[in-house]
Structure formats: C-alpha cells, structure tokens
N, C-alpha and C. Protein backbone atom coordinates (compact mmCIF):
# COMPACT_ATOMS: atom_id res chain seq x y z
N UNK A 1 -91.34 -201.40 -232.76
CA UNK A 1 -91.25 -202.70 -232.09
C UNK A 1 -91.97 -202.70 -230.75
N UNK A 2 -91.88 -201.04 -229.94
CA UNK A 2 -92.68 -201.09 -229.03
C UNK A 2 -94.20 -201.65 -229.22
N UNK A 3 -94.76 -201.51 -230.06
CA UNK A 3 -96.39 -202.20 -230.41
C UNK A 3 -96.37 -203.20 -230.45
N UNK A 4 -95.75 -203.93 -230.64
CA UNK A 4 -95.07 -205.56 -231.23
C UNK A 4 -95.47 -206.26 -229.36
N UNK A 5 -94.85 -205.75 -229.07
CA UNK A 5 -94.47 -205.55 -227.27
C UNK A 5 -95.78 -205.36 -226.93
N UNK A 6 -96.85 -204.36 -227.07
CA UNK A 6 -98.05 -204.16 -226.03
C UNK A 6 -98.78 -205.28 -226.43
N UNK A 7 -98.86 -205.51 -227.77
CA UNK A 7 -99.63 -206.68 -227.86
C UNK A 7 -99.87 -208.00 -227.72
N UNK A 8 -98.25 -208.45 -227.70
CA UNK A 8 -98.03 -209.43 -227.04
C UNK A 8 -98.22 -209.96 -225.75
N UNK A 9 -98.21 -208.48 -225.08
CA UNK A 9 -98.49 -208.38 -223.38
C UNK A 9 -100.15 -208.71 -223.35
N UNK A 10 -100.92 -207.70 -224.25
CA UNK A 10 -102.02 -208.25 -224.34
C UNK A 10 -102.42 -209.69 -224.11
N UNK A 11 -102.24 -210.33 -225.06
CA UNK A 11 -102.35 -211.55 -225.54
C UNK A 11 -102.32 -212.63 -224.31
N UNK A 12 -100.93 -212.15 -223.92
CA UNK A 12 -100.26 -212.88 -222.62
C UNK A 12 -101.39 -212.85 -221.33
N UNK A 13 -101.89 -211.97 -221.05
CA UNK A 13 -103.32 -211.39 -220.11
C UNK A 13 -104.14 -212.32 -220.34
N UNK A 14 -104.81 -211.94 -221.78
CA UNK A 14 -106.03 -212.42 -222.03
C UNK A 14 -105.52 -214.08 -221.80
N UNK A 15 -104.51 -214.41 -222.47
CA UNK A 15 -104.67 -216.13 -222.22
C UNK A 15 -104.51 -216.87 -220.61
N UNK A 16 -103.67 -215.66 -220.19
CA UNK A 16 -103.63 -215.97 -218.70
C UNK A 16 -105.00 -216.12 -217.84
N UNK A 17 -105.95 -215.56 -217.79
CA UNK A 17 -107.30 -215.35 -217.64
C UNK A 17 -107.89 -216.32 -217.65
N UNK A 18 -107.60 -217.08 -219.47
CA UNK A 18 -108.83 -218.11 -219.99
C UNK A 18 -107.70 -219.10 -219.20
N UNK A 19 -106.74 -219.10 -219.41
CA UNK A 19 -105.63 -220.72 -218.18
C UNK A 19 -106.43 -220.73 -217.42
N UNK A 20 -106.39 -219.40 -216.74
CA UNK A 20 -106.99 -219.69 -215.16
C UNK A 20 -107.85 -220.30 -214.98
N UNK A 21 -109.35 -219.85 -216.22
CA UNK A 21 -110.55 -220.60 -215.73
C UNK A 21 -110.78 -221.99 -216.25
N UNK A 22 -109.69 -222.35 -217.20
CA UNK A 22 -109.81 -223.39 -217.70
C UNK A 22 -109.17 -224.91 -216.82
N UNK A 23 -108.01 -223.81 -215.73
CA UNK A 23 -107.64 -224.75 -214.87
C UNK A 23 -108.62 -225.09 -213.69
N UNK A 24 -109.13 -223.69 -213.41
CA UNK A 24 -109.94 -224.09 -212.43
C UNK A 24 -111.11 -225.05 -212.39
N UNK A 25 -111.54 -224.92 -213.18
CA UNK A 25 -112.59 -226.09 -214.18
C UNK A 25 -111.94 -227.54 -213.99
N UNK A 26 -110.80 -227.58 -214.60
CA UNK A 26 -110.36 -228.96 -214.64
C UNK A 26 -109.98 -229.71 -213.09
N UNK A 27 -109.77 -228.85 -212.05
CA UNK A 27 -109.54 -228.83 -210.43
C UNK A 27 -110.71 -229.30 -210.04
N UNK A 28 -111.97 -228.69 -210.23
CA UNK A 28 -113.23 -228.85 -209.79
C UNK A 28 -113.66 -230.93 -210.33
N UNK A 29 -113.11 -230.90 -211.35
CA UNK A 29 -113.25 -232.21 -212.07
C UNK A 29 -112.20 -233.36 -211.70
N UNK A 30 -110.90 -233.09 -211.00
CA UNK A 30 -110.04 -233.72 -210.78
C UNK A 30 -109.28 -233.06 -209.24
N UNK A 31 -108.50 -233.21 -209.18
CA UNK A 31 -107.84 -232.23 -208.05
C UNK A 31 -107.22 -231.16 -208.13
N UNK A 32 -106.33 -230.56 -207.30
CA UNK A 32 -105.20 -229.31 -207.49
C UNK A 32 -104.14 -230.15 -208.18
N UNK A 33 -103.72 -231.03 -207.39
CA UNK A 33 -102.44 -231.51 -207.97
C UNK A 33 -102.48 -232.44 -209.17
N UNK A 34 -103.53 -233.20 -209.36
CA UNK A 34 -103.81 -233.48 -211.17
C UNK A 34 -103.41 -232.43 -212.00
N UNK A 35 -104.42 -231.45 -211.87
CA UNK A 35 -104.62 -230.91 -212.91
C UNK A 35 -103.46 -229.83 -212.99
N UNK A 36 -102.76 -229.38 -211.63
CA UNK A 36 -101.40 -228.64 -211.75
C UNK A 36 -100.45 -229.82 -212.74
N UNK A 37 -100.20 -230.77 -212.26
CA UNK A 37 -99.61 -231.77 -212.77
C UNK A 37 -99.63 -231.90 -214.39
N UNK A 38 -101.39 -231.92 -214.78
CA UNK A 38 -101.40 -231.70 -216.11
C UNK A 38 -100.68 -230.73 -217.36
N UNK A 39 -101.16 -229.72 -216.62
CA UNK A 39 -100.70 -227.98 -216.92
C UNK A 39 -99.21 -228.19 -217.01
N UNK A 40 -98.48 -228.61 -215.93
CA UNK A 40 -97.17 -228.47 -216.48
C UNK A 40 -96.56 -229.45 -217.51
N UNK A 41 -96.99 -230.63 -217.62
CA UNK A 41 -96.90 -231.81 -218.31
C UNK A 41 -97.07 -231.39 -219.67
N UNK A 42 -98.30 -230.89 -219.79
CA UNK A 42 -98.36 -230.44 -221.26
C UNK A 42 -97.98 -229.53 -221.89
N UNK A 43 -97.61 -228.36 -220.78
CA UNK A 43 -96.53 -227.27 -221.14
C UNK A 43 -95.16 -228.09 -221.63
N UNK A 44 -94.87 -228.57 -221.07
CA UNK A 44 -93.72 -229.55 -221.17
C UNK A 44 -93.56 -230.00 -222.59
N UNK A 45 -94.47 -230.58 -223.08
CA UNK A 45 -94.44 -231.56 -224.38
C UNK A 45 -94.86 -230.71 -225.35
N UNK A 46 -95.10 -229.49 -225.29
CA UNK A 46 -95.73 -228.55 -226.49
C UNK A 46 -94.02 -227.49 -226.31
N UNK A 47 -93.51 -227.53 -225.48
CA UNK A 47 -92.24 -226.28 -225.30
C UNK A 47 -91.02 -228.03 -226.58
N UNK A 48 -91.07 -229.06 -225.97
CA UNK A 48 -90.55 -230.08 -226.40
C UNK A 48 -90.71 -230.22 -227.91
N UNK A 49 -92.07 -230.34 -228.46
CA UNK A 49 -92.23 -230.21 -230.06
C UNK A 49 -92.15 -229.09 -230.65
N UNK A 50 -92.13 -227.66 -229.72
CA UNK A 50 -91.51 -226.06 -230.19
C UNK A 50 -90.32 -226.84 -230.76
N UNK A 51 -89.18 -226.86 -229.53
CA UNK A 51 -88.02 -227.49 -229.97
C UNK A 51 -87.45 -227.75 -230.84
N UNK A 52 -88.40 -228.98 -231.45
CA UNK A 52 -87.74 -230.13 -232.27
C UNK A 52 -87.80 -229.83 -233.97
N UNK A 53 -89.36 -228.43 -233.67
CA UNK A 53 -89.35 -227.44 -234.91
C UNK A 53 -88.83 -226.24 -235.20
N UNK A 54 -87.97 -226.29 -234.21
CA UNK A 54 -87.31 -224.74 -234.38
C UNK A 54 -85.81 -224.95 -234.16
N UNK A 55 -85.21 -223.53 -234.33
CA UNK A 55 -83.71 -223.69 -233.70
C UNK A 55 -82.47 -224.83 -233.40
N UNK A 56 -83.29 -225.46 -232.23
CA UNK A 56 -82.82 -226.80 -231.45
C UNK A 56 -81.34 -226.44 -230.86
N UNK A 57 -81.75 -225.23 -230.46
CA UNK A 57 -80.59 -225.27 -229.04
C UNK A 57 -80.01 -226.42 -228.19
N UNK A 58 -78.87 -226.19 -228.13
CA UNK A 58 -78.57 -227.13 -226.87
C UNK A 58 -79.54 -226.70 -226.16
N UNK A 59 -79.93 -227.99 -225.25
CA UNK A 59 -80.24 -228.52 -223.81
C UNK A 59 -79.19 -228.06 -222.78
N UNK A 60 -77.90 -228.79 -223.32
CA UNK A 60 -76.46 -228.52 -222.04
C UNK A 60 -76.42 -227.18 -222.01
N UNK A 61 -76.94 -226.19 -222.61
CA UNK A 61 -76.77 -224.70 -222.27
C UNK A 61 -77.06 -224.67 -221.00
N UNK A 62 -77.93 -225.24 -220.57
CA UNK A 62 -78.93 -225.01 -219.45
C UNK A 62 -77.54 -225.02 -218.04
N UNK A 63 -76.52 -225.74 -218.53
CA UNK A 63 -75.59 -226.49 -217.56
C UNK A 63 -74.54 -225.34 -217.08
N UNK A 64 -74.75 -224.37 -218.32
CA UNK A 64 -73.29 -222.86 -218.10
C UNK A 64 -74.49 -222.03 -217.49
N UNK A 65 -76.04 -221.93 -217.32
CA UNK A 65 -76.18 -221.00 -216.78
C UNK A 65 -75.38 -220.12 -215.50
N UNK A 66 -75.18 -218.94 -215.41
CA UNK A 66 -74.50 -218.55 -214.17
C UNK A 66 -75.07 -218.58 -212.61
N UNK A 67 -76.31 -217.93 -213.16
CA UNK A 67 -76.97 -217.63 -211.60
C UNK A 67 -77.88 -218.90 -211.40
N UNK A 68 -77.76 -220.16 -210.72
CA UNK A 68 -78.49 -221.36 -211.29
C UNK A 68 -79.82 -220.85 -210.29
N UNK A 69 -80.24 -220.13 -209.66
CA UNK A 69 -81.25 -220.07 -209.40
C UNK A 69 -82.63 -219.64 -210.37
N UNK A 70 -81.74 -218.51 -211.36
CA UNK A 70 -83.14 -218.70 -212.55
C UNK A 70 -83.38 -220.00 -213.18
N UNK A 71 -82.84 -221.10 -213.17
CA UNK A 71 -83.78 -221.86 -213.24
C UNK A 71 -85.16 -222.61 -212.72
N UNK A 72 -85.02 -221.85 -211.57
CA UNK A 72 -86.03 -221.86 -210.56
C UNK A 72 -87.67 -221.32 -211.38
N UNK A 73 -87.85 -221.24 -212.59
CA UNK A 73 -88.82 -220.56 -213.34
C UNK A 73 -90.33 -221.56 -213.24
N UNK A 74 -89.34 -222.69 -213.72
CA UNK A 74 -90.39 -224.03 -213.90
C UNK A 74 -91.27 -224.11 -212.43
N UNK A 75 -90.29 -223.75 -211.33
CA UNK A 75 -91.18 -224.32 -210.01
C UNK A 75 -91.91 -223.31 -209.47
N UNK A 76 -91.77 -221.74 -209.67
CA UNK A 76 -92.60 -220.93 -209.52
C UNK A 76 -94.17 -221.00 -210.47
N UNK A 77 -93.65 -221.51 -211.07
CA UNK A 77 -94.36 -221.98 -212.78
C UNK A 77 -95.78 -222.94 -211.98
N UNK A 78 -95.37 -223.67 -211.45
CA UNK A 78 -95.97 -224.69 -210.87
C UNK A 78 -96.90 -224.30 -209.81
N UNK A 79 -96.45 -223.31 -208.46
CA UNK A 79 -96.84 -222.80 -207.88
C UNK A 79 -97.81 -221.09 -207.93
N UNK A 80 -97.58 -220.85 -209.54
CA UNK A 80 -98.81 -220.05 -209.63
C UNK A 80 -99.52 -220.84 -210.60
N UNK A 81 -99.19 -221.66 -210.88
CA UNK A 81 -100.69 -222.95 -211.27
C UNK A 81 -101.43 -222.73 -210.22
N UNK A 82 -100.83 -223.40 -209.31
CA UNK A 82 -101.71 -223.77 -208.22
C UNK A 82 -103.01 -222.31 -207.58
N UNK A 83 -101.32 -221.60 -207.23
CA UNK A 83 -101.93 -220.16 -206.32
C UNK A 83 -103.37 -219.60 -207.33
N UNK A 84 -103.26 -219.09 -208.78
CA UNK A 84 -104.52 -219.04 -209.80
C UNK A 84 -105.90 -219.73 -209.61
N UNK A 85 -105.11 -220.70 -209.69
CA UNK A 85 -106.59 -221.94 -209.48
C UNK A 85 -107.54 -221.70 -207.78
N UNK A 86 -106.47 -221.59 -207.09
CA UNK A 86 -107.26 -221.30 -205.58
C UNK A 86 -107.87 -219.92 -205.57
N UNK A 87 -107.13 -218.85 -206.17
CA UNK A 87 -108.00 -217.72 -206.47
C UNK A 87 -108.76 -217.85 -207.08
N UNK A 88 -108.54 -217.61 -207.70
CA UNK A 88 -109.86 -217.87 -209.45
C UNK A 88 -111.28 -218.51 -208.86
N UNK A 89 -110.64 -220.01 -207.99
CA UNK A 89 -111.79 -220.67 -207.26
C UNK A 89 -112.45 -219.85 -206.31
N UNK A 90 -112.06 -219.19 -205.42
CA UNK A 90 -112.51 -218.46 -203.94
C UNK A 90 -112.92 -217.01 -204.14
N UNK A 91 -112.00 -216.25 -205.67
CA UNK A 91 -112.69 -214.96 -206.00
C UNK A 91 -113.46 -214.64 -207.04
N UNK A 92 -113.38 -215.71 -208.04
CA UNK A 92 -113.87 -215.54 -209.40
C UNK A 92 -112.85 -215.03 -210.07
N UNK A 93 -112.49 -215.44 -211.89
CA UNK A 93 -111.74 -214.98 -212.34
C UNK A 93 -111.66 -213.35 -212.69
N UNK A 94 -112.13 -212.56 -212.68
CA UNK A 94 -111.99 -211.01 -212.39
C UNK A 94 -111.58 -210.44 -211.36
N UNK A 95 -111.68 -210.47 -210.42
CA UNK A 95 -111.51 -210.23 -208.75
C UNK A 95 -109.95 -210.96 -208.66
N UNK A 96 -109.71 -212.42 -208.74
CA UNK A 96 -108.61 -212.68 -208.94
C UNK A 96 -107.51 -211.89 -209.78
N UNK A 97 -108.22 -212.02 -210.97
CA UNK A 97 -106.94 -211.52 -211.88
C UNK A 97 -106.88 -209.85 -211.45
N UNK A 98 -107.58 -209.08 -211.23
CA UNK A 98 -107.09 -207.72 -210.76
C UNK A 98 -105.97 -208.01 -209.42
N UNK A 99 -106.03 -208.94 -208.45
CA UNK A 99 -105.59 -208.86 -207.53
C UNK A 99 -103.55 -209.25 -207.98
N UNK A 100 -103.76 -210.62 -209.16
CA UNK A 100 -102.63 -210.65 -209.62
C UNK A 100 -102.05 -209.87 -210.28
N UNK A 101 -102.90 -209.27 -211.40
CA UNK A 101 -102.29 -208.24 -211.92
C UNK A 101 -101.45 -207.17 -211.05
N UNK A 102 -102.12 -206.75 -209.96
CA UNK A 102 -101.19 -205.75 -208.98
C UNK A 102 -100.67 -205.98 -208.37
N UNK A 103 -100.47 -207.45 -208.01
CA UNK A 103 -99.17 -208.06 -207.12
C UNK A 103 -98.18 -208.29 -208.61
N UNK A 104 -97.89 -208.91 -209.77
CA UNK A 104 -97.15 -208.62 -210.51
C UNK A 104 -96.80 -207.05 -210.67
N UNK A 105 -97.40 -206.04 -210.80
CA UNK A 105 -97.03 -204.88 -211.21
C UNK A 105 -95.91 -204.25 -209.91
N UNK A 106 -96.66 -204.84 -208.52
CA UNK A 106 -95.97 -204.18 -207.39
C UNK A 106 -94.66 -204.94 -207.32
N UNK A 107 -94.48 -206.20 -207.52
CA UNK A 107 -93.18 -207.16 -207.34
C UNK A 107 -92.19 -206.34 -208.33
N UNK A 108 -92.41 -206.57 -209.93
CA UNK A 108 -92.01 -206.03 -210.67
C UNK A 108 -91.24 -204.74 -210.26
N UNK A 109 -91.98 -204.30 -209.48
CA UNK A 109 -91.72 -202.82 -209.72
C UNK A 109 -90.19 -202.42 -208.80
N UNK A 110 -90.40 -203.14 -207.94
CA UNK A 110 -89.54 -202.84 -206.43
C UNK A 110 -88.54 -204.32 -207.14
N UNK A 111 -88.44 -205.20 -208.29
CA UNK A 111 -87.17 -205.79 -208.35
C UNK A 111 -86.12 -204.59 -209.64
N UNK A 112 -87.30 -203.70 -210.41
CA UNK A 112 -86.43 -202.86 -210.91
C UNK A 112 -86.03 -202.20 -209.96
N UNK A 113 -86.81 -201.38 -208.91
CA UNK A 113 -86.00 -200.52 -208.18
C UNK A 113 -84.52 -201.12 -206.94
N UNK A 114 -84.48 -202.18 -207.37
CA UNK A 114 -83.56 -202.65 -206.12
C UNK A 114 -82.52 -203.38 -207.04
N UNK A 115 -82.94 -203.51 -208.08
CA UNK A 115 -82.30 -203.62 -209.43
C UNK A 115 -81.81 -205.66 -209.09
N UNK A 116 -82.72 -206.16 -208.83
CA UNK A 116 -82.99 -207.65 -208.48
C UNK A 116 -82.53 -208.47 -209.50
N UNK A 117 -81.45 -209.37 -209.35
CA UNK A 117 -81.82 -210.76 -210.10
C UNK A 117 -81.37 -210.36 -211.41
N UNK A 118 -80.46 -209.14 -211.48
CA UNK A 118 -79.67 -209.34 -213.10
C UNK A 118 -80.26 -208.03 -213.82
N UNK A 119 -81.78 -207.54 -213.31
CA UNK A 119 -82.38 -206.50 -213.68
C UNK A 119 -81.78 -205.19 -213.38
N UNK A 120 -81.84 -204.19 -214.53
CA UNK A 120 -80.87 -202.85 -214.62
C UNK A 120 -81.91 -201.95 -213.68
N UNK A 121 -81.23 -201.33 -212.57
CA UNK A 121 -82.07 -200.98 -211.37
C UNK A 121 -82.29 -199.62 -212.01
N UNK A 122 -82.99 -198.90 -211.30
CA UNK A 122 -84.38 -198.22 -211.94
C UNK A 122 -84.36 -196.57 -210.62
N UNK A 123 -84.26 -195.62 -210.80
CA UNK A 123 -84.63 -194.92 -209.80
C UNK A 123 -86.40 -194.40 -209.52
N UNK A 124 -86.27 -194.00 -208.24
CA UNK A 124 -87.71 -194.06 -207.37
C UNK A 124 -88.57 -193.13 -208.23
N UNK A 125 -89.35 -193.45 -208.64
CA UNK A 125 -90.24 -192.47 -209.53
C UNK A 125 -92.19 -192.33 -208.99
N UNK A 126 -92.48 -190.90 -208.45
CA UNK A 126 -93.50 -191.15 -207.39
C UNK A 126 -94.44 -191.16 -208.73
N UNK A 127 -94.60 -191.10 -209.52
CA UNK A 127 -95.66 -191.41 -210.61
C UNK A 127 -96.14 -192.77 -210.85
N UNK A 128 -95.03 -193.56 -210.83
CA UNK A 128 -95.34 -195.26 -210.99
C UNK A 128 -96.43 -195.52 -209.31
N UNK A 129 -95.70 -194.62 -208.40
CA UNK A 129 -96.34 -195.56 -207.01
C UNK A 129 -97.76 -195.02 -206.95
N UNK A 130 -98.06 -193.73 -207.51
CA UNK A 130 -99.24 -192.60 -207.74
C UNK A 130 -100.38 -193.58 -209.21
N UNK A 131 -99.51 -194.45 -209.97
CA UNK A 131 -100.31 -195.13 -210.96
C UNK A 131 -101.08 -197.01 -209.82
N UNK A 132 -99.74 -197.19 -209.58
CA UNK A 132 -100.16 -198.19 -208.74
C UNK A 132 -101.08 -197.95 -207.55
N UNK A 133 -101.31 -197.24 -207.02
CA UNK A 133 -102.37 -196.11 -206.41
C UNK A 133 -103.99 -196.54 -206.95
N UNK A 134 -103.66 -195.95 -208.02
CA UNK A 134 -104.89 -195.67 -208.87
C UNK A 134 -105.47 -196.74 -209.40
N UNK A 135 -104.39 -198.06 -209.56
CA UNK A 135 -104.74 -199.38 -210.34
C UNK A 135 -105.77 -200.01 -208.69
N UNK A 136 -104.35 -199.82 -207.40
CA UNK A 136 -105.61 -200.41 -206.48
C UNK A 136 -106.98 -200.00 -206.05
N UNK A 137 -107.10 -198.54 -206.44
CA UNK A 137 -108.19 -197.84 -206.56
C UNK A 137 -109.58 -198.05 -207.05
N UNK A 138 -109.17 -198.52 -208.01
CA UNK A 138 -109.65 -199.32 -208.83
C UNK A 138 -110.16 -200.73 -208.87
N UNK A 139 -109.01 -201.65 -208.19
CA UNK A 139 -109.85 -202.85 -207.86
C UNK A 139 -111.12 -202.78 -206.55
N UNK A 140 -111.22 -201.31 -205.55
CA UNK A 140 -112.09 -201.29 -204.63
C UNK A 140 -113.02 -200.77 -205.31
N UNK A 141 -113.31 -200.40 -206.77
CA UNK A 141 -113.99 -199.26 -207.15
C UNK A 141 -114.87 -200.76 -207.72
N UNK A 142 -114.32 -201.81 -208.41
CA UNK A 142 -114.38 -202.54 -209.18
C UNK A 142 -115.03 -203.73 -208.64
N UNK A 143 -114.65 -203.91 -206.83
CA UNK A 143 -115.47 -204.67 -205.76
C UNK A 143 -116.56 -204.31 -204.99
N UNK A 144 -116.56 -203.15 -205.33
CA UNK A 144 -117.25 -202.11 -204.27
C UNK A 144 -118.66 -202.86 -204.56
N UNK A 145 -119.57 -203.61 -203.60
CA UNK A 145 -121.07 -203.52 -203.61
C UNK A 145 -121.95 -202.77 -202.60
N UNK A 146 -123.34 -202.50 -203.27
CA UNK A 146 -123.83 -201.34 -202.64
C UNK A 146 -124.14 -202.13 -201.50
C-alpha cells in the first residue's frame, strides 16, 4: 500500500506544478483575486458533484468536528492560491516549486516533531535535518548561475 502512497504523492506534485502555471496564466489574463476566486469556485463544484456521486456523507458532520480550527483548510487553501501564483509569477515555476517543496517538507517536519494539531509527535532524528540539508543544497546547486 506503501506504493499506492508514493504515487499518489507523485501525482499530487506534478499536478500541483501544472495548477500553478495554469493559475498563473489565468492572473496574467484576469487578476489575483479573479482567478484565486475561480480556483476555489471550481474546486468547490467538482468536490460538490464528487459528492453527489459517491458516499454522500453528511454535511452536518462538519458541525461535531472537535478541533474547529481544522476547518480552517479551505482558507489556507485560498491563500496558497494566491502565495503560488505570486511565486510562480516572480520565480518561474521551478525555482518556485523547489522553494515550496522545502518549506512544506520543513513545516511538516517540526509539526511531527512538536507533535502539532492532532499529529503523533515524532522524535529528533539528525538524518531528516542532514536530508533537508541536502534538498536546500540543491535548490542553490539548481539556481546557481555562472
């Protein structure tokens, strides 16, 4: 099932990438807040007809959540619309996405170790900070012009 898992992560990357440039494109043609606006709108109505073909959970679930701040997903949601699009615009989508990629990996990393937000906390392991090392290493190796 672990493979099931990398590839999905894959997937998740690569489409994150083509969002980006596809939002940024649509920004250049309209504004930030259109086309953020869009992005979530249509996320919206495609998660809505998931819905109506699947499962069909309650909605009122949403109402027993415990910690009501994870619902806070949608508005972070919104705000790396945005944050993407201004990168993507100012670094190019490569340069950007290395830079997100290692701010996700570093956030990630320090909410397992502090065991954040419901997540089963994690002890200090100098190999992960020695890989994250090597990933930023990499984005200078990857910017580096002569």
């Amino acid at each position: 099932m672990k493979m099931w898992g990398i590839l999905i992560a894959l997937l998740s990357g690569a489409l994150m990438s083509v969002q980006g440039v596809f939002n940024t494109e649509l920004t250049k043609q309209t504004s930030l807040w259109v086309s953020t606006g869009w992005v979530q709108i249509s996320a919206f109505l495609v998660c809505v007809a998931a819905w109506l073909f699947t499962g069909r959970e309650s909605v009122g679930a949403l109402m027993k959540v415990e910690n009501k701040y994870i619902l806070l997903g949608g508005v972070i949601g919104a705000f790396i619309t945005v944050t993407v699009i201004q990168s993507m615009s100012s670094l190019g989508p490569a340069k950007a996405a290395m830079l997100i990629v290692i701010a996700q990996l570093a956030v990630a990393y320090l909410i397992e170790l502090f065991g954040m937000f419901g997540v089963e906390k994690v002890d200090f392991q100098w190999r992960k900070l020695l890989g994250m090392a090597i990933a930023i290493a990499g984005i200078v190796i990857f910017k580096w012009e002569k």
